[in-house]
Every structure is written in structure tokens, then in C-alpha cells.
C-alpha atoms as a PDB file:
ATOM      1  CA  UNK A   1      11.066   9.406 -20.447  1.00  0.00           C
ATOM      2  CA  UNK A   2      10.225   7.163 -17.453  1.00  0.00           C
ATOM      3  CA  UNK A   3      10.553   3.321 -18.410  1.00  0.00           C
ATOM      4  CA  UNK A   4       8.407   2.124 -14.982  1.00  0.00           C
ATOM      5  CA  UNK A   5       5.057   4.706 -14.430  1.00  0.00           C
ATOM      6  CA  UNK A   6       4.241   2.592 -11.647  1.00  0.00           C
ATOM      7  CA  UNK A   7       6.830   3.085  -9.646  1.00  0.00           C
ATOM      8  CA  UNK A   8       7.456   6.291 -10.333  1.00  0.00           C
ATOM      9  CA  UNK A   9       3.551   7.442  -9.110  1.00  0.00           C
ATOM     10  CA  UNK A  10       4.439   5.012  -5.965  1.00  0.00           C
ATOM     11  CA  UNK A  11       7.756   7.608  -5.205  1.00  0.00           C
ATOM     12  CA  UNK A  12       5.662  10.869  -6.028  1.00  0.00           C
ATOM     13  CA  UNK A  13       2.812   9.571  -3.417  1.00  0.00           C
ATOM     14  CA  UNK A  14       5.592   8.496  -0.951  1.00  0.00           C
ATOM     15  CA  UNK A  15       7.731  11.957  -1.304  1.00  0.00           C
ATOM     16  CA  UNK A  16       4.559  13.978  -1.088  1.00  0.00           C
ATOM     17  CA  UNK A  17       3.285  12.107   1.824  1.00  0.00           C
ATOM     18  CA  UNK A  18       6.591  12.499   3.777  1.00  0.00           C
ATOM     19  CA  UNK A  19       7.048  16.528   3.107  1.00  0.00           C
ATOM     20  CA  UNK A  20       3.078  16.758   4.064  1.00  0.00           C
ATOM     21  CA  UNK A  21       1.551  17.870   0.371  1.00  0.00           C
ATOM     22  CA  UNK A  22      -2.042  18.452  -0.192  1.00  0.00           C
ATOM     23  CA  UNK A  23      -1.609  16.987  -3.557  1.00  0.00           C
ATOM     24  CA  UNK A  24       0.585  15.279  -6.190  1.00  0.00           C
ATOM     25  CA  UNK A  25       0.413  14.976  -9.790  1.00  0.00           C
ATOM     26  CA  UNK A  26       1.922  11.560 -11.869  1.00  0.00           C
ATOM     27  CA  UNK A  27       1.800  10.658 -15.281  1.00  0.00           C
ATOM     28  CA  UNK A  28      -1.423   9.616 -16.566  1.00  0.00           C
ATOM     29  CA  UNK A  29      -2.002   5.349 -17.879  1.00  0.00           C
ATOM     30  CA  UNK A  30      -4.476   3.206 -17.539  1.00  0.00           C
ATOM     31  CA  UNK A  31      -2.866   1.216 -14.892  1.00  0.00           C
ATOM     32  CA  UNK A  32      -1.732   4.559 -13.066  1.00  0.00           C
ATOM     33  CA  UNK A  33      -5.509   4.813 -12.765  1.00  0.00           C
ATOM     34  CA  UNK A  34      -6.090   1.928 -11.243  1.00  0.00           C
ATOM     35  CA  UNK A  35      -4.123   2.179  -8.893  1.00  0.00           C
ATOM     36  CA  UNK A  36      -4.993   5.610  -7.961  1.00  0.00           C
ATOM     37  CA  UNK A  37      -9.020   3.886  -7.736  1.00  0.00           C
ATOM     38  CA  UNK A  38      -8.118   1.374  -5.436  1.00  0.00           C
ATOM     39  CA  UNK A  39      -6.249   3.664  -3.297  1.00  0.00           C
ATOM     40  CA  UNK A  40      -9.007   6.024  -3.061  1.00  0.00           C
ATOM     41  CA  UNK A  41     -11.106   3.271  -2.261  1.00  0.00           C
ATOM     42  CA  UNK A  42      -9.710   1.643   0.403  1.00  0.00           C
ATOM     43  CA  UNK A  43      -9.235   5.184   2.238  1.00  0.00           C
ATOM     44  CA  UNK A  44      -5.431   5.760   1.780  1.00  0.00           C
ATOM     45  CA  UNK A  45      -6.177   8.733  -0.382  1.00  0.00           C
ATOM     46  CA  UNK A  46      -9.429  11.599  -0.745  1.00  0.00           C
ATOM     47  CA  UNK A  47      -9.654  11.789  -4.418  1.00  0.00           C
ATOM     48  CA  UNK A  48      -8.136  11.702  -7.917  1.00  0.00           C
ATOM     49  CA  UNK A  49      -8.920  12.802 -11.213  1.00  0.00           C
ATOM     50  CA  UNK A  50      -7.213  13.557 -14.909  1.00  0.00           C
ATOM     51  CA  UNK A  51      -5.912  16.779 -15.674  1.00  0.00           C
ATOM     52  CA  UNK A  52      -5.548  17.143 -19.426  1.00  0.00           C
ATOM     53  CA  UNK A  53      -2.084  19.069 -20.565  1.00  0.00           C
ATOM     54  CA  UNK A  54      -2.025  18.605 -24.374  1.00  0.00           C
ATOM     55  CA  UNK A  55       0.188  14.966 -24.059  1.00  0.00           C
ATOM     56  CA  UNK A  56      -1.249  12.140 -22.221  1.00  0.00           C
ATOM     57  CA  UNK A  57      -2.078  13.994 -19.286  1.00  0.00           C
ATOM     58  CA  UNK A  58      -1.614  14.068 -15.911  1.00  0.00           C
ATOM     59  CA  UNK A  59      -3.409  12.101 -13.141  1.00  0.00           C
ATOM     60  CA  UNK A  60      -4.196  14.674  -9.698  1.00  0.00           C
ATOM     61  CA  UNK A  61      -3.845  12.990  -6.604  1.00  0.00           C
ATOM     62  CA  UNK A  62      -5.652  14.502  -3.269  1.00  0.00           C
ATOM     63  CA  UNK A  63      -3.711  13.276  -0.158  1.00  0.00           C
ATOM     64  CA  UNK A  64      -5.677  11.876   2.920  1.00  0.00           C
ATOM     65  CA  UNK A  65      -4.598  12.817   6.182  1.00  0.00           C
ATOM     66  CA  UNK A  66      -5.698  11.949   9.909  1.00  0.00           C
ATOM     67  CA  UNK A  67      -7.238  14.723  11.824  1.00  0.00           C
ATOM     68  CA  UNK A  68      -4.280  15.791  13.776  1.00  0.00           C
ATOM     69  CA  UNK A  69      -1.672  16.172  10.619  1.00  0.00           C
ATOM     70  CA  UNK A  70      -0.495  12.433  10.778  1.00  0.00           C
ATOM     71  CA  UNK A  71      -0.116  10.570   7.777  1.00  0.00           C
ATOM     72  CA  UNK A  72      -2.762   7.721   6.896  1.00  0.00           C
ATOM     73  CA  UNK A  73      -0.228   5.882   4.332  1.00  0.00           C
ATOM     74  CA  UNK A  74       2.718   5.042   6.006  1.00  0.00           C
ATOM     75  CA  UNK A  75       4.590   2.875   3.650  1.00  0.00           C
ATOM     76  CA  UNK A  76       4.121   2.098   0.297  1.00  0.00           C
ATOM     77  CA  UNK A  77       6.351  -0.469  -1.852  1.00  0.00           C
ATOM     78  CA  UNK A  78       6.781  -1.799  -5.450  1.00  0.00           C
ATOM     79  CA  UNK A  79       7.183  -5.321  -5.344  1.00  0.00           C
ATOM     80  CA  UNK A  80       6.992  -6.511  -9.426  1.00  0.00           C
ATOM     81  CA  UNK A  81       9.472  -4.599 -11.316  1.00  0.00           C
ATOM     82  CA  UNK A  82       9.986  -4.668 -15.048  1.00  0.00           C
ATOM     83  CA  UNK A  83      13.202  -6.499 -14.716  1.00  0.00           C
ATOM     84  CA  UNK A  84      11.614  -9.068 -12.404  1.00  0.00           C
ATOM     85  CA  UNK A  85       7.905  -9.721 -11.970  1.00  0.00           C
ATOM     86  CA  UNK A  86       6.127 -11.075  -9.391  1.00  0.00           C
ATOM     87  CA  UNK A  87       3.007 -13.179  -9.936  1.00  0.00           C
ATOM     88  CA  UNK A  88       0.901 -15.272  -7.317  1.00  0.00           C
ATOM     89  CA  UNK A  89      -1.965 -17.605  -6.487  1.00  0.00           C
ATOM     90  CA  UNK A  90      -4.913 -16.051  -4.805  1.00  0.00           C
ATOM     91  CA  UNK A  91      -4.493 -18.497  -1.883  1.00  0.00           C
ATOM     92  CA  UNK A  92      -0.364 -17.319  -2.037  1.00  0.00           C
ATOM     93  CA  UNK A  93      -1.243 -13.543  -1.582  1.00  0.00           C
ATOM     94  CA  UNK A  94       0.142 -12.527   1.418  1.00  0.00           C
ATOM     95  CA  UNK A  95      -2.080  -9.510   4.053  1.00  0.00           C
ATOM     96  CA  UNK A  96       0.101  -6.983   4.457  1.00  0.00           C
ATOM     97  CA  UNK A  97       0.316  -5.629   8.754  1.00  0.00           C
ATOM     98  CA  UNK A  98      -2.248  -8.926   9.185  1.00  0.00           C
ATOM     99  CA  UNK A  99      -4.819  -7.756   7.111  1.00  0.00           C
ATOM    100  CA  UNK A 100      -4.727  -3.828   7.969  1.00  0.00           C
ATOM    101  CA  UNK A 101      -2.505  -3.137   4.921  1.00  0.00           C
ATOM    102  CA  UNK A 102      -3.534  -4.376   1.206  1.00  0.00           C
ATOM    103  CA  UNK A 103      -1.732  -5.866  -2.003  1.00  0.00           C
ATOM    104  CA  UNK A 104      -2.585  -3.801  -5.418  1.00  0.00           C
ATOM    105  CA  UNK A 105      -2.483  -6.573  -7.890  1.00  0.00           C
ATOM    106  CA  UNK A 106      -2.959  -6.569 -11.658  1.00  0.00           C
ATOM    107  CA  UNK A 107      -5.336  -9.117 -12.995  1.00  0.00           C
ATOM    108  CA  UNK A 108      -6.950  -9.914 -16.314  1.00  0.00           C
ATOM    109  CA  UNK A 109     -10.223  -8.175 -14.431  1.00  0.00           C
ATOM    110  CA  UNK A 110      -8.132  -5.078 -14.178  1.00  0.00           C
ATOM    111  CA  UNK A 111      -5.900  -3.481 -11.221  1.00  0.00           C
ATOM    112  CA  UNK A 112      -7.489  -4.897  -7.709  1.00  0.00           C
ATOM    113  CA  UNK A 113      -6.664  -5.129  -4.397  1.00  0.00           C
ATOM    114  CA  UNK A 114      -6.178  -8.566  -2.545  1.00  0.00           C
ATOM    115  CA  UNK A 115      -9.306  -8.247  -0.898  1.00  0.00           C
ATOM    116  CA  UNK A 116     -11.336  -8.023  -4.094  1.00  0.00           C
ATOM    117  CA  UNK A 117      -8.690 -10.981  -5.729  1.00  0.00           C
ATOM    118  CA  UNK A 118     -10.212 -13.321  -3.004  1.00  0.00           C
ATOM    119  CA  UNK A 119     -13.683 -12.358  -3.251  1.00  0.00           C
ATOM    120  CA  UNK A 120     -13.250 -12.878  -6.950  1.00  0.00           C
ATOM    121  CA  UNK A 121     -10.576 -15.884  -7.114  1.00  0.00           C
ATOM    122  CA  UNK A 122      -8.690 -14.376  -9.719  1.00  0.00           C
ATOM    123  CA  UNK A 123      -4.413 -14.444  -9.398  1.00  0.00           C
ATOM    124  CA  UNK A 124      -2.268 -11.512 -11.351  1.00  0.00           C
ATOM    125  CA  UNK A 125       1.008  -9.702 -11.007  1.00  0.00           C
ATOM    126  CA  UNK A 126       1.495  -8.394  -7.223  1.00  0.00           C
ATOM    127  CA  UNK A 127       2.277  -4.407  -7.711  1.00  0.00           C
ATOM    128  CA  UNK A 128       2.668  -2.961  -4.440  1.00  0.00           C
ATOM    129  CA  UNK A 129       2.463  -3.498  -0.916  1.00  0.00           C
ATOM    130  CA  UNK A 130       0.301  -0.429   0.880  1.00  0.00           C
ATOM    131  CA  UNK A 131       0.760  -0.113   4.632  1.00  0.00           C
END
């Protein structure tokens, strides 16, 4: 049974990415999703989709890489945990590597990225930290 999904996907991406993987599976939930989505679109990842396996499936998660080998995400960190969550302001959201990196933030619009939370003006629980 794993209590945090989120950061659990987070490690499989980051342990997959550092041993050079094509692909990782994770758990499947609706949040898992979204943060698969805005991965994928913001170009730190090809693809993902949802493999069914009789429970609540699994989500299928197509590593990006750069044309020599080298890895496109470099770091990758959990920043609200269920023991201690971390909520801010749209004007508090802080660019991760000046604007190269992005935030992954819940909302009440869904799982978006800080980029999105400013075009939109909408504030949520900070997730992760992609670099």
C-alpha cells in the first residue's frame, strides 16, 4: 500500500531517468495523471497512457531523452507532502532555474503548471519542482 502516489511516481520517473529506461510504469489516480499531462506537455517526457491490469491500473510513462543519450529532466522534487503541505499565491510561486524549470501545482481547475497558474490567476498546493 503506498500512502503518498505522488511521490512515489516522482521516485519511479527519477530512478528510471538516472539508470537510462525507455519507460516506467506508476500507479494509476487522477492526480498521477495530471501530472504525467503536464509533464508531457511541457517536453520533459514523450508520452503516457493507462494500462489496465484488473485493479486500478497502471499509468505508462515514455521517457524523453536528448539526441545524444543525455537526460532532458534533470531533477525532479516533491515539495507538499502529506504531513506538511505547501500552498501559495500565484504572485508567491517561485520559477524554478529562472523560468527554464516549472512548478506542478494542484488547483481547484485541476493539476497545472505555474505557467498556466499565472495565465489563469488561480493559487493551489505546490507539488513538485521540475528542473
Amino acid at each position: 500500500m503506498v500512502n503518498d502516489t505522488i511521490a512515489d511516481m516522482l521516485t519511479r520517473i527519477r530512478n528510471a531517468t538516472r539508470n537510462e529506461h525507455k519507460e516506467v510504469k506508476c500507479l494509476n489516480s487522477k492526480v498521477c495523471r495530471g501530472v504525467a499531462g503536464i509533464l508531457q506537455s511541457e517536453g520533459y517526457i514523450n508520452s503516457f497512457d493507462v494500462v489496465e491490469d484488473g485493479r486500478q491500473g497502471l499509468i505508462r510513462v515514455k521517457l524523453k531523452y536528448g539526441p545524444r543519450g543525455e537526460t532532458v529532466l534533470h531533477r525532479i522534487d516533491r515539495v507538499s507532502k502529506p504531513g506538511c503541505r505547501v500552498y501559495r499565491k500565484v504572485d508567491d510561486l517561485r520559477r524554478p532555474l529562472q523560468g527554464l524549470g516549472i512548478a506542478i501545482v494542484s488547483t481547484s481547475r485541476g493539476v497545472l503548471s505555474d505557467r498556466q497558474c499565472r495565465e489563469q490567476r488561480v493559487s493551489g498546493e505546490v507539488l513538485a519542482y521540475v528542473e
